[in-house]
PDB file of N, CA and C in Angstrom:
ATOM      1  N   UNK A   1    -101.709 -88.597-131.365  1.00  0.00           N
ATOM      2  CA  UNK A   1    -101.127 -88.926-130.087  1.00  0.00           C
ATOM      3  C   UNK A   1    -101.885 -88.164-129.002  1.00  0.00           C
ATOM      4  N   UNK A   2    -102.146 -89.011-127.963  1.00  0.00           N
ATOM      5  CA  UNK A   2    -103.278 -88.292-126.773  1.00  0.00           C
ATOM      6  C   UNK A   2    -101.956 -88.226-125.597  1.00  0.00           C
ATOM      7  N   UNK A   3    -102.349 -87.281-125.098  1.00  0.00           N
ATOM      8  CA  UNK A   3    -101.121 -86.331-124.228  1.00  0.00           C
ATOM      9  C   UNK A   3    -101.978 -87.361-122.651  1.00  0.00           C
ATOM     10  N   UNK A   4    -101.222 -87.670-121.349  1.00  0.00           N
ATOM     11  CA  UNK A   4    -102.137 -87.875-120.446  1.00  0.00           C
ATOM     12  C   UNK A   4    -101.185 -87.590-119.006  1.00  0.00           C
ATOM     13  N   UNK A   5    -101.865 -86.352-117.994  1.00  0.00           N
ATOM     14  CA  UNK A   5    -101.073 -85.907-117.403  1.00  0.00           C
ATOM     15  C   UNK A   5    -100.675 -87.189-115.980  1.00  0.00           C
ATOM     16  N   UNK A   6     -99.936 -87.156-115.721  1.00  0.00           N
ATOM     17  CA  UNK A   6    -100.130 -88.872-114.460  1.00  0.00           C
ATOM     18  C   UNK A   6     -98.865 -88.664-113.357  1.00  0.00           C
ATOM     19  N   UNK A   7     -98.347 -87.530-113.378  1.00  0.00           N
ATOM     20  CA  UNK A   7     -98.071 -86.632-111.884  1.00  0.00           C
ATOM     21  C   UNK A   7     -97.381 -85.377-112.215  1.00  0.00           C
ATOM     22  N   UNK A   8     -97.546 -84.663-110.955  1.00  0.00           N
ATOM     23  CA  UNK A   8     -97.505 -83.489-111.098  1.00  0.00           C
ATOM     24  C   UNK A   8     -95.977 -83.252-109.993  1.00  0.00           C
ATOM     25  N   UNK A   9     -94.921 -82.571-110.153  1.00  0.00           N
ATOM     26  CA  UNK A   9     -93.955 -82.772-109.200  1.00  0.00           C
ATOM     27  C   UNK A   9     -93.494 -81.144-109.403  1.00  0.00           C
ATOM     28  N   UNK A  10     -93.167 -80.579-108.239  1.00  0.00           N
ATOM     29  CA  UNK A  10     -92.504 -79.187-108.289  1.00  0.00           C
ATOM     30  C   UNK A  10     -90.965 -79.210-107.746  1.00  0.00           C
ATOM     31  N   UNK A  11     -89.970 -78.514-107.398  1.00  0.00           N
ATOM     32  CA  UNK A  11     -88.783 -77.850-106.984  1.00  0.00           C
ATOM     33  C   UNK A  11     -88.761 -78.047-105.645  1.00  0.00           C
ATOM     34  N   UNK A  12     -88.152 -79.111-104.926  1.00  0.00           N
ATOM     35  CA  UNK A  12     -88.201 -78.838-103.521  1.00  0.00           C
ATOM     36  C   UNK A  12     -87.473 -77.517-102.820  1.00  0.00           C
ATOM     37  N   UNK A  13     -86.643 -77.417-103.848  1.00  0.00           N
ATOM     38  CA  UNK A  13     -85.459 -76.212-103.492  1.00  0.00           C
ATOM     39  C   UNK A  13     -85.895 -75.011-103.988  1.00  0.00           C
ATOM     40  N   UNK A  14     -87.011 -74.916-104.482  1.00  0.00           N
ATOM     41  CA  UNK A  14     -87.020 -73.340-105.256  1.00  0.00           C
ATOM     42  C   UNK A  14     -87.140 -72.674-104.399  1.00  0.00           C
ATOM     43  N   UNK A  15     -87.699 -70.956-104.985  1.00  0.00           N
ATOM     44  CA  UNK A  15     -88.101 -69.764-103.863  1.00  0.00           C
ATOM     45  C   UNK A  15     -88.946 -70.477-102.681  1.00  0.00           C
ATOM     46  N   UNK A  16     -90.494 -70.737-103.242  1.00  0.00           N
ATOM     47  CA  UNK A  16     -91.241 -70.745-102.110  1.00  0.00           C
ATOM     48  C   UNK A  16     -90.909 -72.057-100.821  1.00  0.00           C
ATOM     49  N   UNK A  17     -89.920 -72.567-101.039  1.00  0.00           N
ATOM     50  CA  UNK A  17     -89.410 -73.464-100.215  1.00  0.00           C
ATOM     51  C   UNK A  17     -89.049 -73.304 -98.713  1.00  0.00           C
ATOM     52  N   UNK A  18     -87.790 -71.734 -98.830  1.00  0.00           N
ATOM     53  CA  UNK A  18     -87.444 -71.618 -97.675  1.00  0.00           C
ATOM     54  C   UNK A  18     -88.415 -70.997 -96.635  1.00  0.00           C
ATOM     55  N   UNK A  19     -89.871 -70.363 -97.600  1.00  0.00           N
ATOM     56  CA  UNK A  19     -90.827 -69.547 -96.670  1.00  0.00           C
ATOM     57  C   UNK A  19     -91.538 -70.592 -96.335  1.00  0.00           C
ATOM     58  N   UNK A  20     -91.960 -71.763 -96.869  1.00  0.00           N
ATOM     59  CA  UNK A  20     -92.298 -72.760 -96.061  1.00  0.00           C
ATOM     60  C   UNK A  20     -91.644 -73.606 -94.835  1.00  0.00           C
ATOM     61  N   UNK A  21     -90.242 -73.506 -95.017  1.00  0.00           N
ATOM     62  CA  UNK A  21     -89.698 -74.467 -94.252  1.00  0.00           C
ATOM     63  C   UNK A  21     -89.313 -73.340 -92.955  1.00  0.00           C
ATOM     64  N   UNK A  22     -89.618 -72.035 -93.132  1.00  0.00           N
ATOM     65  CA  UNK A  22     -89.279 -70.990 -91.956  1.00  0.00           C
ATOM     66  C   UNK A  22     -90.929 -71.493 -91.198  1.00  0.00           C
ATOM     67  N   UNK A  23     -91.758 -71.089 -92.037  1.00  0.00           N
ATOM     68  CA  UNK A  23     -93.232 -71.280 -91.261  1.00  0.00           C
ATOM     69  C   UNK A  23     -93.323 -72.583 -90.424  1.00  0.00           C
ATOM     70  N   UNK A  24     -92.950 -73.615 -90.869  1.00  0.00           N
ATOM     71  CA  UNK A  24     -93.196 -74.835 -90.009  1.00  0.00           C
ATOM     72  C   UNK A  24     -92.162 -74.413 -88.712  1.00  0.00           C
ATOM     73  N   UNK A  25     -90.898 -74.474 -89.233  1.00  0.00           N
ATOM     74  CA  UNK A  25     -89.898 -74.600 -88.133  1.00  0.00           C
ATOM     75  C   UNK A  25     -90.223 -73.150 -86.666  1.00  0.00           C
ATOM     76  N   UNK A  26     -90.848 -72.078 -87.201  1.00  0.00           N
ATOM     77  CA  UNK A  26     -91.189 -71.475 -85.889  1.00  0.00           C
ATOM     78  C   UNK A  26     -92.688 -72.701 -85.753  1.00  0.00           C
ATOM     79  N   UNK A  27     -93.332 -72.696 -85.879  1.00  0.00           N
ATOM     80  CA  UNK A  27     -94.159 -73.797 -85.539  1.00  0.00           C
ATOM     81  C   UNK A  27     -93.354 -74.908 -84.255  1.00  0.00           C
ATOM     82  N   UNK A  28     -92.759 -75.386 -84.948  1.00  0.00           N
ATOM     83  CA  UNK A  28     -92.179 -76.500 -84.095  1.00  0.00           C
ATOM     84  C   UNK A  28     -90.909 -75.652 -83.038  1.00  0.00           C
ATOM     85  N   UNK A  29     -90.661 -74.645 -83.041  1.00  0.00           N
ATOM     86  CA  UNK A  29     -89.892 -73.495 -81.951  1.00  0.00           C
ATOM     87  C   UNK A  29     -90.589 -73.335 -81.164  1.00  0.00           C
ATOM     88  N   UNK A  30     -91.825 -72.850 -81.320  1.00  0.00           N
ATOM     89  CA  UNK A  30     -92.781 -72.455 -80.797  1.00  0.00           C
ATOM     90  C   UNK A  30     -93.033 -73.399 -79.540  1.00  0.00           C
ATOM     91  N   UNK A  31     -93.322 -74.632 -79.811  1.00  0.00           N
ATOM     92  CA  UNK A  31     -93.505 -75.948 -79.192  1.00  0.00           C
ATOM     93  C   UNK A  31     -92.510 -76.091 -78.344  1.00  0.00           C
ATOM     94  N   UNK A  32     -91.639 -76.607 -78.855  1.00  0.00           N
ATOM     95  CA  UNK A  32     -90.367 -76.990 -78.403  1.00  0.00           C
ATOM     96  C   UNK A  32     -90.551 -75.845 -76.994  1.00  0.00           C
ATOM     97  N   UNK A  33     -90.326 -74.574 -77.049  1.00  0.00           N
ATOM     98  CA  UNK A  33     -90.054 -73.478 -75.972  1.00  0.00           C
ATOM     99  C   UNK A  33     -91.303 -74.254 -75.234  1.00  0.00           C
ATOM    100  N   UNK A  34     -92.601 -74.369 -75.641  1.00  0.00           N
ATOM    101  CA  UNK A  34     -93.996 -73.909 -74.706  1.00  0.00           C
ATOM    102  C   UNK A  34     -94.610 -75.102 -74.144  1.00  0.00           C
ATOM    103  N   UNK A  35     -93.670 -76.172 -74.534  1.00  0.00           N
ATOM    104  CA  UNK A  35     -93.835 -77.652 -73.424  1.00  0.00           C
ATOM    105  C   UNK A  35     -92.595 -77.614 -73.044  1.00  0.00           C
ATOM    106  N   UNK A  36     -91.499 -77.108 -72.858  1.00  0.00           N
ATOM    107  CA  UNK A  36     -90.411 -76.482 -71.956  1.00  0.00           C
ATOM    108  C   UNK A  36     -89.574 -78.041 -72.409  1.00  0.00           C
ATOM    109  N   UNK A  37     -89.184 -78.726 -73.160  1.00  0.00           N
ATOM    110  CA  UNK A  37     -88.125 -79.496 -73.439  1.00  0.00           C
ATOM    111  C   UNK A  37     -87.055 -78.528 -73.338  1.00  0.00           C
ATOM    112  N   UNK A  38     -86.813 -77.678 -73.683  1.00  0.00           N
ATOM    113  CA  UNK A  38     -84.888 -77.166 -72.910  1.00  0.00           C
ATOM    114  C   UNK A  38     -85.177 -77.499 -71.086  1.00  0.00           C
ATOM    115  N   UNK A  39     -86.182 -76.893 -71.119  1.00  0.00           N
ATOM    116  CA  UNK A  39     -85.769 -77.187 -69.662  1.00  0.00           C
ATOM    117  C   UNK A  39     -85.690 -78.282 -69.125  1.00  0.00           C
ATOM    118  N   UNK A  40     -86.601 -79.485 -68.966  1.00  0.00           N
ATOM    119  CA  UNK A  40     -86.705 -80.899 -68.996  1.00  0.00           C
ATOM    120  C   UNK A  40     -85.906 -81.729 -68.983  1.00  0.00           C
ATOM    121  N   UNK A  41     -85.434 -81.524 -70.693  1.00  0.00           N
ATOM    122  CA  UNK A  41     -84.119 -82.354 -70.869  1.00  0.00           C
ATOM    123  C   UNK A  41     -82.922 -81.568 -70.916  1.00  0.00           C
ATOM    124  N   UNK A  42     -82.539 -80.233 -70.526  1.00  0.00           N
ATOM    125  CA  UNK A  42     -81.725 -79.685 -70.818  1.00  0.00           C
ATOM    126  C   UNK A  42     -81.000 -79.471 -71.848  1.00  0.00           C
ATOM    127  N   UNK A  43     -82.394 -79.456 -72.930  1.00  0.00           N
ATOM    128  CA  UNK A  43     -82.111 -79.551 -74.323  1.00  0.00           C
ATOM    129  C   UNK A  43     -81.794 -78.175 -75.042  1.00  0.00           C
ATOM    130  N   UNK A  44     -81.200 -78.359 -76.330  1.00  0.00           N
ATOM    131  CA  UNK A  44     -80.996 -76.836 -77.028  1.00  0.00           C
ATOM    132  C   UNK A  44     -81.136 -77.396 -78.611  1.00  0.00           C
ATOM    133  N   UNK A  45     -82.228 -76.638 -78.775  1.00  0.00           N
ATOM    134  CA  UNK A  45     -82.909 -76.645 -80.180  1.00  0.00           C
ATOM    135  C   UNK A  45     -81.566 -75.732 -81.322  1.00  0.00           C
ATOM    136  N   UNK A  46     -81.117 -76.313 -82.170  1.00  0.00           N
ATOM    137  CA  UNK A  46     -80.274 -75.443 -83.040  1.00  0.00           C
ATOM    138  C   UNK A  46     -80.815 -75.974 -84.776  1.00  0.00           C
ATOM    139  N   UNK A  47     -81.331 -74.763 -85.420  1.00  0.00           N
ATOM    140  CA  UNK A  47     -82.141 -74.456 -86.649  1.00  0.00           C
ATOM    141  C   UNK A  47     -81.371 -74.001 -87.762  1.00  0.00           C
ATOM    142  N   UNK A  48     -81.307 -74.455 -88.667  1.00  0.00           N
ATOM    143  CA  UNK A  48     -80.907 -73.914 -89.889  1.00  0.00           C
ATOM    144  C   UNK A  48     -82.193 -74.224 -91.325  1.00  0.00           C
ATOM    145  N   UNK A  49     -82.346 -73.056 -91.873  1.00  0.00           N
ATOM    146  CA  UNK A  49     -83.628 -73.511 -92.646  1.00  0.00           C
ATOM    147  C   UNK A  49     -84.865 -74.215 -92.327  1.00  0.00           C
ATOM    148  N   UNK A  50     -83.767 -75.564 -93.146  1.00  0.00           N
ATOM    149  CA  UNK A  50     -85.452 -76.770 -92.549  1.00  0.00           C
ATOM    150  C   UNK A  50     -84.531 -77.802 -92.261  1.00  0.00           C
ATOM    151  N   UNK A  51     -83.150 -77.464 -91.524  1.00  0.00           N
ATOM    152  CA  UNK A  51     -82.649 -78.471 -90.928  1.00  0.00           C
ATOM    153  C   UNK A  51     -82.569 -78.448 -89.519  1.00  0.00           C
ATOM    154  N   UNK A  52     -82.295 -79.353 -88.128  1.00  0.00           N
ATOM    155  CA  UNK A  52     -82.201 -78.872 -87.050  1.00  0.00           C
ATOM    156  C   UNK A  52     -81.906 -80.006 -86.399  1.00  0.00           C
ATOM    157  N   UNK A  53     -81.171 -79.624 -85.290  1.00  0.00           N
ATOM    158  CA  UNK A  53     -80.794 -80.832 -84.470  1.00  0.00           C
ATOM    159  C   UNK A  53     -80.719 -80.250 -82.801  1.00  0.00           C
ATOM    160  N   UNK A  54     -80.945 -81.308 -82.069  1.00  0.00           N
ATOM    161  CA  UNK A  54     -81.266 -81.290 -80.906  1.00  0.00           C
ATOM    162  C   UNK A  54     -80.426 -81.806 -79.649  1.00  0.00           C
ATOM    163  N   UNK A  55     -79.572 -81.002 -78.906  1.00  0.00           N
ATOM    164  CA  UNK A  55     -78.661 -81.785 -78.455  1.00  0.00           C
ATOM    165  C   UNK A  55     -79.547 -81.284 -76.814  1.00  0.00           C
ATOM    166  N   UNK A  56     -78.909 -82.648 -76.257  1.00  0.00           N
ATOM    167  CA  UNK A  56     -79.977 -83.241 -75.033  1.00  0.00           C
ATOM    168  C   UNK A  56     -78.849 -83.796 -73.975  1.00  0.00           C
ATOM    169  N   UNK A  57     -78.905 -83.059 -73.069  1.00  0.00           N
ATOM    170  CA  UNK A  57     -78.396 -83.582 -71.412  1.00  0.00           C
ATOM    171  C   UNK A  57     -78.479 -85.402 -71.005  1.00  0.00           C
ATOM    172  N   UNK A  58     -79.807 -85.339 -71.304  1.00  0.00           N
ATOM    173  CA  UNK A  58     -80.488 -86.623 -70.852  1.00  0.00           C
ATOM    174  C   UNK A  58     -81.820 -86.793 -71.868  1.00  0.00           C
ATOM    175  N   UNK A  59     -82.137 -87.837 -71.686  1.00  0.00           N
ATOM    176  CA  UNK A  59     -83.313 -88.440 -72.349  1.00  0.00           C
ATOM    177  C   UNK A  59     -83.519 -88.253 -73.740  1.00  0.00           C
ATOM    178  N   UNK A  60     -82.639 -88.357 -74.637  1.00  0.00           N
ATOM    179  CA  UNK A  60     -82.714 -87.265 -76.331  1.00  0.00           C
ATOM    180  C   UNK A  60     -83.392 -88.703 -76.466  1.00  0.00           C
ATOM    181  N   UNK A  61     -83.768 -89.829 -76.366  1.00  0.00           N
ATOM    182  CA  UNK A  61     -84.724 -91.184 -77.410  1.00  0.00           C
ATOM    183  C   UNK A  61     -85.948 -90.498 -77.022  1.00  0.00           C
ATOM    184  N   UNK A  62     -86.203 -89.699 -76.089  1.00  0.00           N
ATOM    185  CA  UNK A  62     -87.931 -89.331 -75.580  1.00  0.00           C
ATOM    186  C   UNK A  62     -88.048 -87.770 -76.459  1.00  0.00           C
ATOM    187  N   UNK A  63     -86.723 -87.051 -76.338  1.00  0.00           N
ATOM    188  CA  UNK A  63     -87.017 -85.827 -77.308  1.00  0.00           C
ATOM    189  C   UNK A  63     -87.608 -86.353 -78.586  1.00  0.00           C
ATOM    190  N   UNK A  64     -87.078 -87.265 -79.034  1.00  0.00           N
ATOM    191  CA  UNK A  64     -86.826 -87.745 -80.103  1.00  0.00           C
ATOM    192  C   UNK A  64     -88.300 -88.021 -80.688  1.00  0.00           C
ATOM    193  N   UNK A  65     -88.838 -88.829 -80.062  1.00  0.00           N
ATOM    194  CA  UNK A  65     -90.074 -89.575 -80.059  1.00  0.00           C
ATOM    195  C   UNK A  65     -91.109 -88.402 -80.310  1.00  0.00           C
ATOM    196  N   UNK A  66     -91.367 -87.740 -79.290  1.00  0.00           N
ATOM    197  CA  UNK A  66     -92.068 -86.509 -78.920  1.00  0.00           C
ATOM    198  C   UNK A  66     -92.039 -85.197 -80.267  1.00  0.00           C
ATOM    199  N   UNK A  67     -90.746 -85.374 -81.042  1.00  0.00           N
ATOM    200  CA  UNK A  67     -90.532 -84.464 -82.167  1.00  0.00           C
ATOM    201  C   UNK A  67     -91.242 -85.153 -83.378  1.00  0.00           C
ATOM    202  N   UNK A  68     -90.934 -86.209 -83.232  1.00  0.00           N
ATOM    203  CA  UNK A  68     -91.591 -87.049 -84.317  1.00  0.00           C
ATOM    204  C   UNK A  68     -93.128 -86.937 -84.312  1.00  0.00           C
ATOM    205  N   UNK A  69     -93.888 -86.905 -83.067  1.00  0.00           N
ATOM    206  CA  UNK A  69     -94.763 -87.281 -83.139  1.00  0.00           C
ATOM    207  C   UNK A  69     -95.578 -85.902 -83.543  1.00  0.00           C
ATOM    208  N   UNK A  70     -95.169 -84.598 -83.119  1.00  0.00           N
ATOM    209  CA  UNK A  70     -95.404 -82.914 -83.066  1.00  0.00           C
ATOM    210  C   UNK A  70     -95.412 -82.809 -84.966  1.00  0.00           C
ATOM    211  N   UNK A  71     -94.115 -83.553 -85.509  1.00  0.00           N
ATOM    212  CA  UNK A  71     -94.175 -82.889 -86.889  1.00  0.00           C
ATOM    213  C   UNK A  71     -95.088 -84.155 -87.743  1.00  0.00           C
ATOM    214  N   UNK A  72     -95.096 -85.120 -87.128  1.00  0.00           N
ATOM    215  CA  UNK A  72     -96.072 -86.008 -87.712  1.00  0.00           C
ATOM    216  C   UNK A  72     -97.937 -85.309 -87.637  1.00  0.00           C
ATOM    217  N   UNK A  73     -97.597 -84.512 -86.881  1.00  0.00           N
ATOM    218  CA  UNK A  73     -99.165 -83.828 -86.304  1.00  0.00           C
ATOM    219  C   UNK A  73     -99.097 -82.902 -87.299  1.00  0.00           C
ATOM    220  N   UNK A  74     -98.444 -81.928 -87.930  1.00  0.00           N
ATOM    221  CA  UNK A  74     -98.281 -81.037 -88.414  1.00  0.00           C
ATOM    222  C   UNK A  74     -98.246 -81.505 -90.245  1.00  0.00           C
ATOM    223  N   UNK A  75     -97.723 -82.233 -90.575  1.00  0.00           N
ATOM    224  CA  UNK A  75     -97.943 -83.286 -91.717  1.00  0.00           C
ATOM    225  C   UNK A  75     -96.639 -82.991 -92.092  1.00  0.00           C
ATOM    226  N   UNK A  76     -95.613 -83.337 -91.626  1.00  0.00           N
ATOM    227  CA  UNK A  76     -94.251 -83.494 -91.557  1.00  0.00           C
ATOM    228  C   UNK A  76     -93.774 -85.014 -91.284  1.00  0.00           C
ATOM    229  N   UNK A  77     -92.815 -85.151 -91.617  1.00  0.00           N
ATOM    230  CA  UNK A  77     -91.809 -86.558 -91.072  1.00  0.00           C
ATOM    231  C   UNK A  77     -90.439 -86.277 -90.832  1.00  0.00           C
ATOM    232  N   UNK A  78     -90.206 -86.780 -90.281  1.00  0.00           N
ATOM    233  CA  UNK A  78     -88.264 -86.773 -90.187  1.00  0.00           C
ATOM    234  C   UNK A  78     -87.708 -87.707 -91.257  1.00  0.00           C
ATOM    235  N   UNK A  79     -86.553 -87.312 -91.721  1.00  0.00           N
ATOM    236  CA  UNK A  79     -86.067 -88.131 -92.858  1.00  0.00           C
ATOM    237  C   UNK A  79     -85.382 -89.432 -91.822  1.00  0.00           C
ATOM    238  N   UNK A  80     -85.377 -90.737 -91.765  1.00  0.00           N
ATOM    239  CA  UNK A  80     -85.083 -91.601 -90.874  1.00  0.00           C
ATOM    240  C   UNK A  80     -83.635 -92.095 -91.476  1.00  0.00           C
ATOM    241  N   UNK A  81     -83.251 -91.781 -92.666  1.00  0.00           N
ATOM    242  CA  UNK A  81     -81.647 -91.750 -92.670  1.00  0.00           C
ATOM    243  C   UNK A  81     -81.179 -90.661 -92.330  1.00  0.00           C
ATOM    244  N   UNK A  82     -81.729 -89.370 -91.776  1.00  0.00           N
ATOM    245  CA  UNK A  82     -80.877 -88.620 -91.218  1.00  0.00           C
ATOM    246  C   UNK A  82     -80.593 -88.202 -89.677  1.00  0.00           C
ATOM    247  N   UNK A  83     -81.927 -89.013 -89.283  1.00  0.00           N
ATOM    248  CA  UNK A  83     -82.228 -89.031 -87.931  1.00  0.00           C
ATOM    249  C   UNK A  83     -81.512 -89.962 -87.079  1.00  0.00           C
ATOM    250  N   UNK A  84     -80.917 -89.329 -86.140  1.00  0.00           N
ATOM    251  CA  UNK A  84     -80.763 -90.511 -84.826  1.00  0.00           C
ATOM    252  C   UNK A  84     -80.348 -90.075 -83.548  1.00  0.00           C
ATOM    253  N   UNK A  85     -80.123 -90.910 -82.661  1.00  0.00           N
ATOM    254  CA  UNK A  85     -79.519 -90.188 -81.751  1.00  0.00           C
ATOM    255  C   UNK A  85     -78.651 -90.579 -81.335  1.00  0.00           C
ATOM    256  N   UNK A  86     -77.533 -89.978 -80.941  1.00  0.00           N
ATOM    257  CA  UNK A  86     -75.647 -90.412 -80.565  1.00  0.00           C
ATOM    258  C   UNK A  86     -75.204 -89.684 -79.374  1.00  0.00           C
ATOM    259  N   UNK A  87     -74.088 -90.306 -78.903  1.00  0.00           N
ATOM    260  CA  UNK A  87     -73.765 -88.929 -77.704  1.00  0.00           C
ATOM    261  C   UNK A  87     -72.367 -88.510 -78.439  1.00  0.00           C
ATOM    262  N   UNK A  88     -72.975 -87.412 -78.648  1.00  0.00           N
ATOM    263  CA  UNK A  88     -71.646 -86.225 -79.458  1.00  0.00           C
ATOM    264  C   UNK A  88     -70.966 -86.099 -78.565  1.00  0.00           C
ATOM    265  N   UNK A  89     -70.613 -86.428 -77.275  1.00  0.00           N
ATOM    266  CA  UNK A  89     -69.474 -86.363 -76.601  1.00  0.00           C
ATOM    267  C   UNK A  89     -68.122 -87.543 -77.167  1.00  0.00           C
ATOM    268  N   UNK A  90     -68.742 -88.319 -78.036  1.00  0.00           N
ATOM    269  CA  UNK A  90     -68.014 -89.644 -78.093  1.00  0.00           C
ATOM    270  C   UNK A  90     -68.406 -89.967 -80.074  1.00  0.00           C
ATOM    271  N   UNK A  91     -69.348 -89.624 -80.533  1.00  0.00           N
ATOM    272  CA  UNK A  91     -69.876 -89.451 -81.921  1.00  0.00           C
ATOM    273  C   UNK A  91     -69.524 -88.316 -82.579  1.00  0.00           C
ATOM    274  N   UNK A  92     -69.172 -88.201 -84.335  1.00  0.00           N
ATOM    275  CA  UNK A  92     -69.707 -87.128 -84.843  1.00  0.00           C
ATOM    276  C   UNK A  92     -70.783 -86.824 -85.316  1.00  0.00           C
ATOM    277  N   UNK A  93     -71.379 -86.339 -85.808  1.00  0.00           N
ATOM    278  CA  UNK A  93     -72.630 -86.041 -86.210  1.00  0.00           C
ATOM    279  C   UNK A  93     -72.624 -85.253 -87.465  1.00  0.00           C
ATOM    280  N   UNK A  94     -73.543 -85.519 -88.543  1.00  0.00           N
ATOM    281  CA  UNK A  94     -74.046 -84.379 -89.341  1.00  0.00           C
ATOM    282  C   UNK A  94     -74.733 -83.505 -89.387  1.00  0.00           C
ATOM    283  N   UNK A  95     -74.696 -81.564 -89.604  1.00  0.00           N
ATOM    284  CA  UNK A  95     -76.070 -80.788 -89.779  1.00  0.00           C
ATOM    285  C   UNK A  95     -76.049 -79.999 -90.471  1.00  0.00           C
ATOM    286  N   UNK A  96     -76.718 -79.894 -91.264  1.00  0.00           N
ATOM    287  CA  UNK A  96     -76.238 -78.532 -92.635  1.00  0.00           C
ATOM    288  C   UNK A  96     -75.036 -79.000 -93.396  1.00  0.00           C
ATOM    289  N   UNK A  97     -74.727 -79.702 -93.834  1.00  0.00           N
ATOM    290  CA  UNK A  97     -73.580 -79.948 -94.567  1.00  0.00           C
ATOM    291  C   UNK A  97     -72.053 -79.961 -93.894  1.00  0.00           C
ATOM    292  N   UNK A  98     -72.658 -79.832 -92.442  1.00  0.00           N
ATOM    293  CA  UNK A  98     -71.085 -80.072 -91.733  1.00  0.00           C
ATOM    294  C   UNK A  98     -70.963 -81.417 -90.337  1.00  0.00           C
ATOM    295  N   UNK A  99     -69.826 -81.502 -90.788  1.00  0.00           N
ATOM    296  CA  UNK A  99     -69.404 -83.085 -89.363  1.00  0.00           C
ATOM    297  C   UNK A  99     -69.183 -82.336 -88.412  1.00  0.00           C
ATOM    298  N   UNK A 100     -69.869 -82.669 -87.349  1.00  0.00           N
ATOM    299  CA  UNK A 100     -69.369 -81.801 -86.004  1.00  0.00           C
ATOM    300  C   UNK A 100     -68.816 -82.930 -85.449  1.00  0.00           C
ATOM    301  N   UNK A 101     -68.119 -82.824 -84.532  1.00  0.00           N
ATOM    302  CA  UNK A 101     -67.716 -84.056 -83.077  1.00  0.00           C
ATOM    303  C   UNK A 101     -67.493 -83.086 -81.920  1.00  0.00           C
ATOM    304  N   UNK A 102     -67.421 -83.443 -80.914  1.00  0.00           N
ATOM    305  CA  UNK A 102     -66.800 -83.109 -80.014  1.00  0.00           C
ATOM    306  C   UNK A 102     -65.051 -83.238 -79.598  1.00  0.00           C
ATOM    307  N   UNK A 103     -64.567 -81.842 -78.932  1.00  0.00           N
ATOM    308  CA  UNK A 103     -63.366 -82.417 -79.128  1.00  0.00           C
ATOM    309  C   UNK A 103     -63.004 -81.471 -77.549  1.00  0.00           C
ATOM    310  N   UNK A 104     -62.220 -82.660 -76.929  1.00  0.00           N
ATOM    311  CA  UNK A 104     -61.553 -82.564 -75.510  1.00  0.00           C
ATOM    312  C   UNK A 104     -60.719 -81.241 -75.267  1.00  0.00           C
ATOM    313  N   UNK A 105     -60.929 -80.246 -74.341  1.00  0.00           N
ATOM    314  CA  UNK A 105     -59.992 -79.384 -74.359  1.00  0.00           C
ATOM    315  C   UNK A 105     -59.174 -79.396 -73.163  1.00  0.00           C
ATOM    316  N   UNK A 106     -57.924 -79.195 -73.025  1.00  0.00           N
ATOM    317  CA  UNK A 106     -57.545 -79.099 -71.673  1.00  0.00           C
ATOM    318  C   UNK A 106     -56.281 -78.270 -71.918  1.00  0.00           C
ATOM    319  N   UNK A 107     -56.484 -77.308 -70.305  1.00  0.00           N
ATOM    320  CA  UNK A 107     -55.796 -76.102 -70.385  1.00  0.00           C
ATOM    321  C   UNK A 107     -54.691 -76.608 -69.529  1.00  0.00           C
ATOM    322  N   UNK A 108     -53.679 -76.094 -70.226  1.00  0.00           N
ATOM    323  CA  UNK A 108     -51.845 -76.268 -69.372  1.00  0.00           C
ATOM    324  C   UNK A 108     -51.858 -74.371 -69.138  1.00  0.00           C
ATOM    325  N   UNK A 109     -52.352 -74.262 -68.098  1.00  0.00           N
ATOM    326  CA  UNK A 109     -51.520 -73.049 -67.584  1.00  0.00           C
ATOM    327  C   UNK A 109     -50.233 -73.064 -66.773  1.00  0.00           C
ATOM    328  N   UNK A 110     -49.431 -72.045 -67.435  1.00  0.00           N
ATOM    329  CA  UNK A 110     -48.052 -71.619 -66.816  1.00  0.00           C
ATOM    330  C   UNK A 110     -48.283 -70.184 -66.047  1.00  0.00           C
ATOM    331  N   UNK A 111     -47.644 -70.353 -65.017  1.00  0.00           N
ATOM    332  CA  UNK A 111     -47.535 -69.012 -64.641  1.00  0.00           C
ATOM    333  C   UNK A 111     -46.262 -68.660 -65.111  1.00  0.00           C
ATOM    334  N   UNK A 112     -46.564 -67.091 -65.350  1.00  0.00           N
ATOM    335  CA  UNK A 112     -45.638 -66.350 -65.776  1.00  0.00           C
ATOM    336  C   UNK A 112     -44.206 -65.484 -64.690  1.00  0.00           C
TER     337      UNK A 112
END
């Protein structure tokens, strides 16, 4: 019997995973700060590992585009079932394993 090797596949999750997925993501921090998207769109970059989501004032389809195109440069992709964009004022959303939504607050003050 002839042995024949015909792919090679590793651990996406093992050790050297999270030191990769830290190295890219200041990479793409880096960016994000030094073409000034917070300021622009009044955006706020929020990171976990090698997950992250981007919540946007205005224009998040152009953040959007623009991220894609930075980690496509970098030899990255966005996963496109996890990607999209919604207005979490009115949507929930997924990140890290949790549903966020937005939720209405309104204060009844009494005076005492």
């Amino acid at each position: 019997m002839r042995w024949e090797l015909t792919e090679v596949t590793f651990c996406v999750r093992g050790v050297v995973s999270p030191l990769l997925a830290n190295i890219y993501m200041h990479r793409f921090i880096k960016a994000f700060r030094k073409y000034g998207l917070d300021r622009r769109y009044g955006a706020v970059l929020v990171t976990y590992a090698d997950d992250f989501v981007v919540l946007c004032r205005h224009e998040a389809a152009e953040v959007l585009d623009t991220t894609r195109r930075w980690m496509t440069s970098i030899g990255l992709a966005l996963n496109d079932t996890k990607t999209r964009v919604c207005n979490a004022r009115c949507e929930s959303f997924r990140f890290s394993r949790l549903h966020l939504r937005a939720h209405a607050f309104t204060a009844n003050w009494r005076t005492l």
